[in-house]
Protein backbone atom coordinates (compact mmCIF):
# COMPACT_ATOMS: atom_id res chain seq x y z
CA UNK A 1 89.50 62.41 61.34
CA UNK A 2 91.09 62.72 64.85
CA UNK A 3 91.29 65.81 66.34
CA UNK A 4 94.98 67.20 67.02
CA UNK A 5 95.11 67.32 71.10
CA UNK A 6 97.07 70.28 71.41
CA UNK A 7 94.88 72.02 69.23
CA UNK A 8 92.08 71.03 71.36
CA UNK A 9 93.78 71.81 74.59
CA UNK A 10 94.85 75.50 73.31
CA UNK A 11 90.96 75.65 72.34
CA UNK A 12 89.92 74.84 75.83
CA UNK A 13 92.53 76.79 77.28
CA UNK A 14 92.06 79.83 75.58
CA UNK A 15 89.16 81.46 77.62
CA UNK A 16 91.51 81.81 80.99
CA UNK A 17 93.96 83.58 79.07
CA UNK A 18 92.39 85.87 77.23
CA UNK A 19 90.47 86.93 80.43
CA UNK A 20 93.24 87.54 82.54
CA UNK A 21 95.03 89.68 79.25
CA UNK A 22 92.10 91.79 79.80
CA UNK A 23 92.08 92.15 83.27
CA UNK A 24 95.76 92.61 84.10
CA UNK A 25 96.14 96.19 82.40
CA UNK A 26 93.22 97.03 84.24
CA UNK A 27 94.63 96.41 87.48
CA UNK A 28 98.11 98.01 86.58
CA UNK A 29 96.63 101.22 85.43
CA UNK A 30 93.60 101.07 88.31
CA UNK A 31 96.97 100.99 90.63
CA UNK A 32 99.49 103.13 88.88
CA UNK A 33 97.22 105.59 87.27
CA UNK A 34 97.58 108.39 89.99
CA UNK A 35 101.27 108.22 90.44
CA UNK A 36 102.38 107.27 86.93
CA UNK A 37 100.17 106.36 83.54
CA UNK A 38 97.86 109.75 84.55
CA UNK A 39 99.55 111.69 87.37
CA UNK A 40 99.11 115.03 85.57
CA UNK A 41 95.54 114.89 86.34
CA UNK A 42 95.95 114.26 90.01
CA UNK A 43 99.07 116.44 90.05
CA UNK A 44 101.21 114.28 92.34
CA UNK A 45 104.37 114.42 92.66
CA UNK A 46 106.87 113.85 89.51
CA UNK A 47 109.09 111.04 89.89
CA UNK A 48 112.20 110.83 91.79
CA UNK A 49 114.20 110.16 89.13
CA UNK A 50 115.43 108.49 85.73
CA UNK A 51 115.71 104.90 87.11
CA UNK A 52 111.94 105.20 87.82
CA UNK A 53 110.71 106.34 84.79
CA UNK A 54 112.81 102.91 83.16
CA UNK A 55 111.53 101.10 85.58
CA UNK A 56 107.61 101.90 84.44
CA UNK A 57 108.30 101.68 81.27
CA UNK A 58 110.35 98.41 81.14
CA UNK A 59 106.97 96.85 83.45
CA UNK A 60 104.68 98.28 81.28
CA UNK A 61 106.74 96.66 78.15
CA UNK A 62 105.96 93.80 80.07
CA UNK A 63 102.52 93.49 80.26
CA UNK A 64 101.91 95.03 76.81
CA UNK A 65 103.99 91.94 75.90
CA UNK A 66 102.15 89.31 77.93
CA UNK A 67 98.96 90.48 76.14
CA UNK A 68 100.64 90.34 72.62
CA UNK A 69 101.45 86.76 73.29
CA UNK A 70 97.86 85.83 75.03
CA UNK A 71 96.86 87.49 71.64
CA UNK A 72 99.11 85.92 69.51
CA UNK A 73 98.44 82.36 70.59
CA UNK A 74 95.09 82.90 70.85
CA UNK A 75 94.54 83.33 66.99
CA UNK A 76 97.15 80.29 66.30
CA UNK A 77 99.93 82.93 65.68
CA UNK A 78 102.38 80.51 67.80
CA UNK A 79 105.43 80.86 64.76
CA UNK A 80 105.28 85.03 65.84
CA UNK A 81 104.41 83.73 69.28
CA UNK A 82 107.79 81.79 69.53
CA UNK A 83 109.87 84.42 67.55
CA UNK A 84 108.62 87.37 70.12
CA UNK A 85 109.73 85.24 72.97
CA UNK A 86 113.34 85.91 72.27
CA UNK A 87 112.79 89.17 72.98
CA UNK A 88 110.40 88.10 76.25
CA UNK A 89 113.33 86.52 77.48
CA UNK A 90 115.94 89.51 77.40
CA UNK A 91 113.07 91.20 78.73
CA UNK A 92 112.47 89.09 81.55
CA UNK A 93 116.17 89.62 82.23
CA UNK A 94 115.97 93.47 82.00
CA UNK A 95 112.04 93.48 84.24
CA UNK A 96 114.55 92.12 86.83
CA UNK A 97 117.69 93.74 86.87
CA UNK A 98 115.94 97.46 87.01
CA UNK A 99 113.62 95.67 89.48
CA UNK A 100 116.34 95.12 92.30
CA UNK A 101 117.92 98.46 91.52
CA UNK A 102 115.21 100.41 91.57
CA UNK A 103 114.11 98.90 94.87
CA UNK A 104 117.72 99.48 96.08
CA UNK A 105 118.31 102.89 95.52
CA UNK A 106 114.52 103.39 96.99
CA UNK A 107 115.63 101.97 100.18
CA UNK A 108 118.58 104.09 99.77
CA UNK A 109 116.71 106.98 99.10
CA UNK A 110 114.03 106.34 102.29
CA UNK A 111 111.24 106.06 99.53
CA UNK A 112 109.05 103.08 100.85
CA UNK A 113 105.36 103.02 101.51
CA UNK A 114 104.88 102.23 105.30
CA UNK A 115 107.29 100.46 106.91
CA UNK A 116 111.72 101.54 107.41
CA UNK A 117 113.18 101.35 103.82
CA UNK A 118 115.63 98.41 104.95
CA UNK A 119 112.72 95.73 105.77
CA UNK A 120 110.54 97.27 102.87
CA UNK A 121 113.47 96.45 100.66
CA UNK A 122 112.40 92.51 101.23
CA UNK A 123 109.37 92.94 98.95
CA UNK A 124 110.34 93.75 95.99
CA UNK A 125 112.91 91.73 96.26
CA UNK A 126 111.65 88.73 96.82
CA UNK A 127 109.15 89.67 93.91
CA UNK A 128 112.07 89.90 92.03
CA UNK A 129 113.34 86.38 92.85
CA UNK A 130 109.66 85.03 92.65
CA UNK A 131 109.50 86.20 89.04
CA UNK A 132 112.66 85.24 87.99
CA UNK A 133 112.11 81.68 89.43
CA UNK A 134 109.35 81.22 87.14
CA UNK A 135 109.91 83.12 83.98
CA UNK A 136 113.31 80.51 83.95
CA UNK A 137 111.25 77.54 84.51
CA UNK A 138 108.66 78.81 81.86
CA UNK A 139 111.45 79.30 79.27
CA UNK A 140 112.97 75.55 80.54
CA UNK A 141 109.81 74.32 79.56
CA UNK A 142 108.89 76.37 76.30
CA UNK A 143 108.37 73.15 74.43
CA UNK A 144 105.95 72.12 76.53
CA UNK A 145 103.26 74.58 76.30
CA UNK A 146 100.74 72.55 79.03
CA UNK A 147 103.73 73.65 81.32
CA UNK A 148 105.30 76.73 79.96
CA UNK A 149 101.72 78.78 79.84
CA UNK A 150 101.17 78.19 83.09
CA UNK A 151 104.35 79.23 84.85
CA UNK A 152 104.38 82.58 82.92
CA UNK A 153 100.50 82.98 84.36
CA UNK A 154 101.95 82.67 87.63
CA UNK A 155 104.63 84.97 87.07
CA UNK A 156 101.89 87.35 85.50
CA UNK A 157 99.73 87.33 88.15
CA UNK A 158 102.44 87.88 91.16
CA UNK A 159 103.41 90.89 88.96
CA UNK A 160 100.54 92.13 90.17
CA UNK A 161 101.12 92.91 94.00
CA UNK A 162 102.46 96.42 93.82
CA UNK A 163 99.79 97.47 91.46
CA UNK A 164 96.86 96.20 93.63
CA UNK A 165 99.15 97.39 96.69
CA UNK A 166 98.32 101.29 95.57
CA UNK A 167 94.93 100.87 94.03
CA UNK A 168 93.02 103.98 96.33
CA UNK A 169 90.29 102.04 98.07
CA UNK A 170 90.50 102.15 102.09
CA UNK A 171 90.58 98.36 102.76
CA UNK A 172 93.33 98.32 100.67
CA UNK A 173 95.49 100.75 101.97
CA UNK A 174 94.67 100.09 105.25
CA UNK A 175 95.07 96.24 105.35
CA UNK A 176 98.91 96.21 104.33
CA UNK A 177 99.92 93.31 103.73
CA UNK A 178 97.17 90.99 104.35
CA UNK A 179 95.27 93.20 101.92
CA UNK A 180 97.44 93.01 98.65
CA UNK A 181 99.18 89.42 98.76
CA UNK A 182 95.42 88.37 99.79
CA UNK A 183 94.21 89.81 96.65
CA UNK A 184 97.36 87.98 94.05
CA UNK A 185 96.04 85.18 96.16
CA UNK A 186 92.51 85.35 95.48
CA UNK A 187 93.25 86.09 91.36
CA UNK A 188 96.03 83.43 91.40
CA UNK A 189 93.31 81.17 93.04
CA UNK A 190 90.73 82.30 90.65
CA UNK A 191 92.61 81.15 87.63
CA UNK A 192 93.51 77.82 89.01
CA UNK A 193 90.31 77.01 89.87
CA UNK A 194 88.66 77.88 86.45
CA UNK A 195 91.57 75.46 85.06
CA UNK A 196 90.94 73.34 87.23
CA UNK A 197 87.44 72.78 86.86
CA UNK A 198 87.88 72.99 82.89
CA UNK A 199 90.26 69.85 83.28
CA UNK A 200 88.38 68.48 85.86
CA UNK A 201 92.13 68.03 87.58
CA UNK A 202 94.60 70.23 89.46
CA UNK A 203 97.67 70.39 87.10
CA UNK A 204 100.75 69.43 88.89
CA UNK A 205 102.55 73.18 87.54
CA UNK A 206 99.50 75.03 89.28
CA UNK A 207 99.61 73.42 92.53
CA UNK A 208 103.56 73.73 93.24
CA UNK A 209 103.75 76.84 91.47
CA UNK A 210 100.96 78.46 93.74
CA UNK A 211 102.21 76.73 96.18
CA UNK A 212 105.81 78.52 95.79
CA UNK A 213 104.34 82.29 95.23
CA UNK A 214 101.62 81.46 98.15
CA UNK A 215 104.39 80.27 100.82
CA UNK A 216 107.24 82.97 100.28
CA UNK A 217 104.56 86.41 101.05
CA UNK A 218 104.65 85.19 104.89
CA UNK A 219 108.03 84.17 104.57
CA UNK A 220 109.39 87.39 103.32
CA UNK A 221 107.63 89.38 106.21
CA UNK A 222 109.67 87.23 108.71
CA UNK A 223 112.86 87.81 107.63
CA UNK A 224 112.38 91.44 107.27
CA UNK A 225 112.47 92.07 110.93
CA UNK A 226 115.52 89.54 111.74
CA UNK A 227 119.34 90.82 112.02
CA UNK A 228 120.57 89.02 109.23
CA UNK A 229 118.32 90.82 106.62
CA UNK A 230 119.00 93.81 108.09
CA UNK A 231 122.72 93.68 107.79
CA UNK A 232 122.25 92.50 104.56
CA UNK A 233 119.77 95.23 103.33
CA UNK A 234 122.38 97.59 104.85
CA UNK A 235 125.14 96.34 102.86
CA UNK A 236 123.00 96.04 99.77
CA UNK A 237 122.10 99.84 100.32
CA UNK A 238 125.52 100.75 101.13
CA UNK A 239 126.98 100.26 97.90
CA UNK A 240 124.76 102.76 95.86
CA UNK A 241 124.95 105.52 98.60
C-alpha cells in the first residue's frame, strides 16, 4: 500500500515546526518580559497608554495562535486547523492595523528606542508591510500547504525583531541594528537550512521569501535618513497629533 505523500511530507516536516512553536514564546517573553508579560517585578514603567496594551495583547494572540496551529497540524487536526484560520486571517488584518498605529502615535509621542521618532518610525513599519506581504501570500496559497507553511514561518520568524531587539544582554543592546535583524537572520537561516537539508533541496518559497525579509532590513535603514521619508513620516505623524 502506497504511502499518501502529503502525509509523509507533514511527517517529515513536522520536527521544524514544532521546534520553532517552542522557541518563539521564549524569545517574545525573554524580550518583553521586563516591560510587559512581568513588568511588576522589575517595576518599570506602566504603559503609555490603551493602544499599547491592544497592541500586546493582539501580538501575543498572535503567537498563542501560531502555536495552536503548529499544534493542531501536528496531531493531523488540519479540519480545526483550516476552520481557526478564518479567524488567523482577521487577525492578521487586526496584528497590522494596531501595528502602524501604534508605531504612529509612538513617533508622535517621541517614544522610540535610540534613534529621532521620525526615522525610527521606518521599522516597524516596514515590519508591518513585511508581514502583511507574506501572511497574504500564505493565505493565496492555503491549498498548497508545501507553500502556505512556509510563508507563515517567515512571517513568524520576522515577528520576531522587536522582541530580540529588547532582550537585556549587552551585545544586543549595544549592536543596534546589526545586532537584532542579524539575529531574525541567523533563526530565519536556521530553519531553512534544517529544511533544507531534510529535503536535500532549497525550496523555491524559502529562498525568495528570505530573500525578501533579508533585503528590505538594509533597505529600510536607507530611507530613514533621506528627505522623502522624512516628509512623509511627518505627514504620517501629523495627522494623529
Amino acid at each position: 500500500m502506497a504511502m499518501n505523500p502529503t502525509i509523509q511530507t507533514t511527517s517529515r516536516d513536522r520536527r521544524l515546526y514544532l521546534w520553532f512553536a517552542a522557541l518563539m514564546p521564549l524569545i517574545v517573553l525573554a524580550g518583553f518580559a521586563r516591560t510587559y508579560y512581568l513588568k511588576g517585578f522589575f517595576g518599570t514603567p506602566s504603559l503609555p497608554s490603551l493602544l499599547v496594551h491592544l497592541h500586546g495583547l493582539v501580538m501575543t494572540t498572535w503567537v498563542v495562535l501560531f502555536i495552536t496551529q503548529v499544534t493542531l497540524v501536528a496531531t493531523r487536526r488540519t479540519r480545526t486547523h483550516m476552520r481557526l484560520g478564518i479567524f488567523g486571517a482577521g487577525l492578521a488584518a487586526l496584528v497590522v492595523v494596531v501595528g502602524v498605529v501604534t508605531a504612529v502615535f509612538a513617533a508622535a509621542r517621541g517614544g522610540s528606542p535610540g534613534p529621532p521618532p521620525l526615522q525610527f518610525l521606518v521599522v516597524p513599519l516596514v515590519d508591518m508591510l513585511v508581514f502583511a506581504v507574506l501572511i497574504g501570500s500564505a493565505l493565496y496559497f492555503r491549498r498548497r500547504m508545501d507553500i502556505h507553511k512556509r510563508l507563515m514561518l517567515i512571517a513568524a520568524v520576522n515577528l520576531l525583531t522587536p522582541a530580540i531587539a529588547r532582550i537585556p544582554l549587552n551585545f544586543i543592546q549595544t549592536g543596534g541594528p546589526l545586532a537584532f535583524f542579524g539575529l531574525t537572520d541567523l533563526v530565519l537561516l536556521a530553519c531553512v537550512a534544517f529544511d533544507t537539508i531534510k529535503h536535500r533541496r532549497l525550496r523555491p518559497v524559502f529562498l525568495w521569501g528570505t530573500i525578501f525579509v533579508i533585503a528590505l532590513q538594509p533597505l529600510r535603514l536607507m530611507l530613514a535618513g533621506t528627505d522623502a521619508w522624512m516628509r512623509f513620516a511627518t505627514a504620517l505623524v501629523g495627522l494623529v497629533k
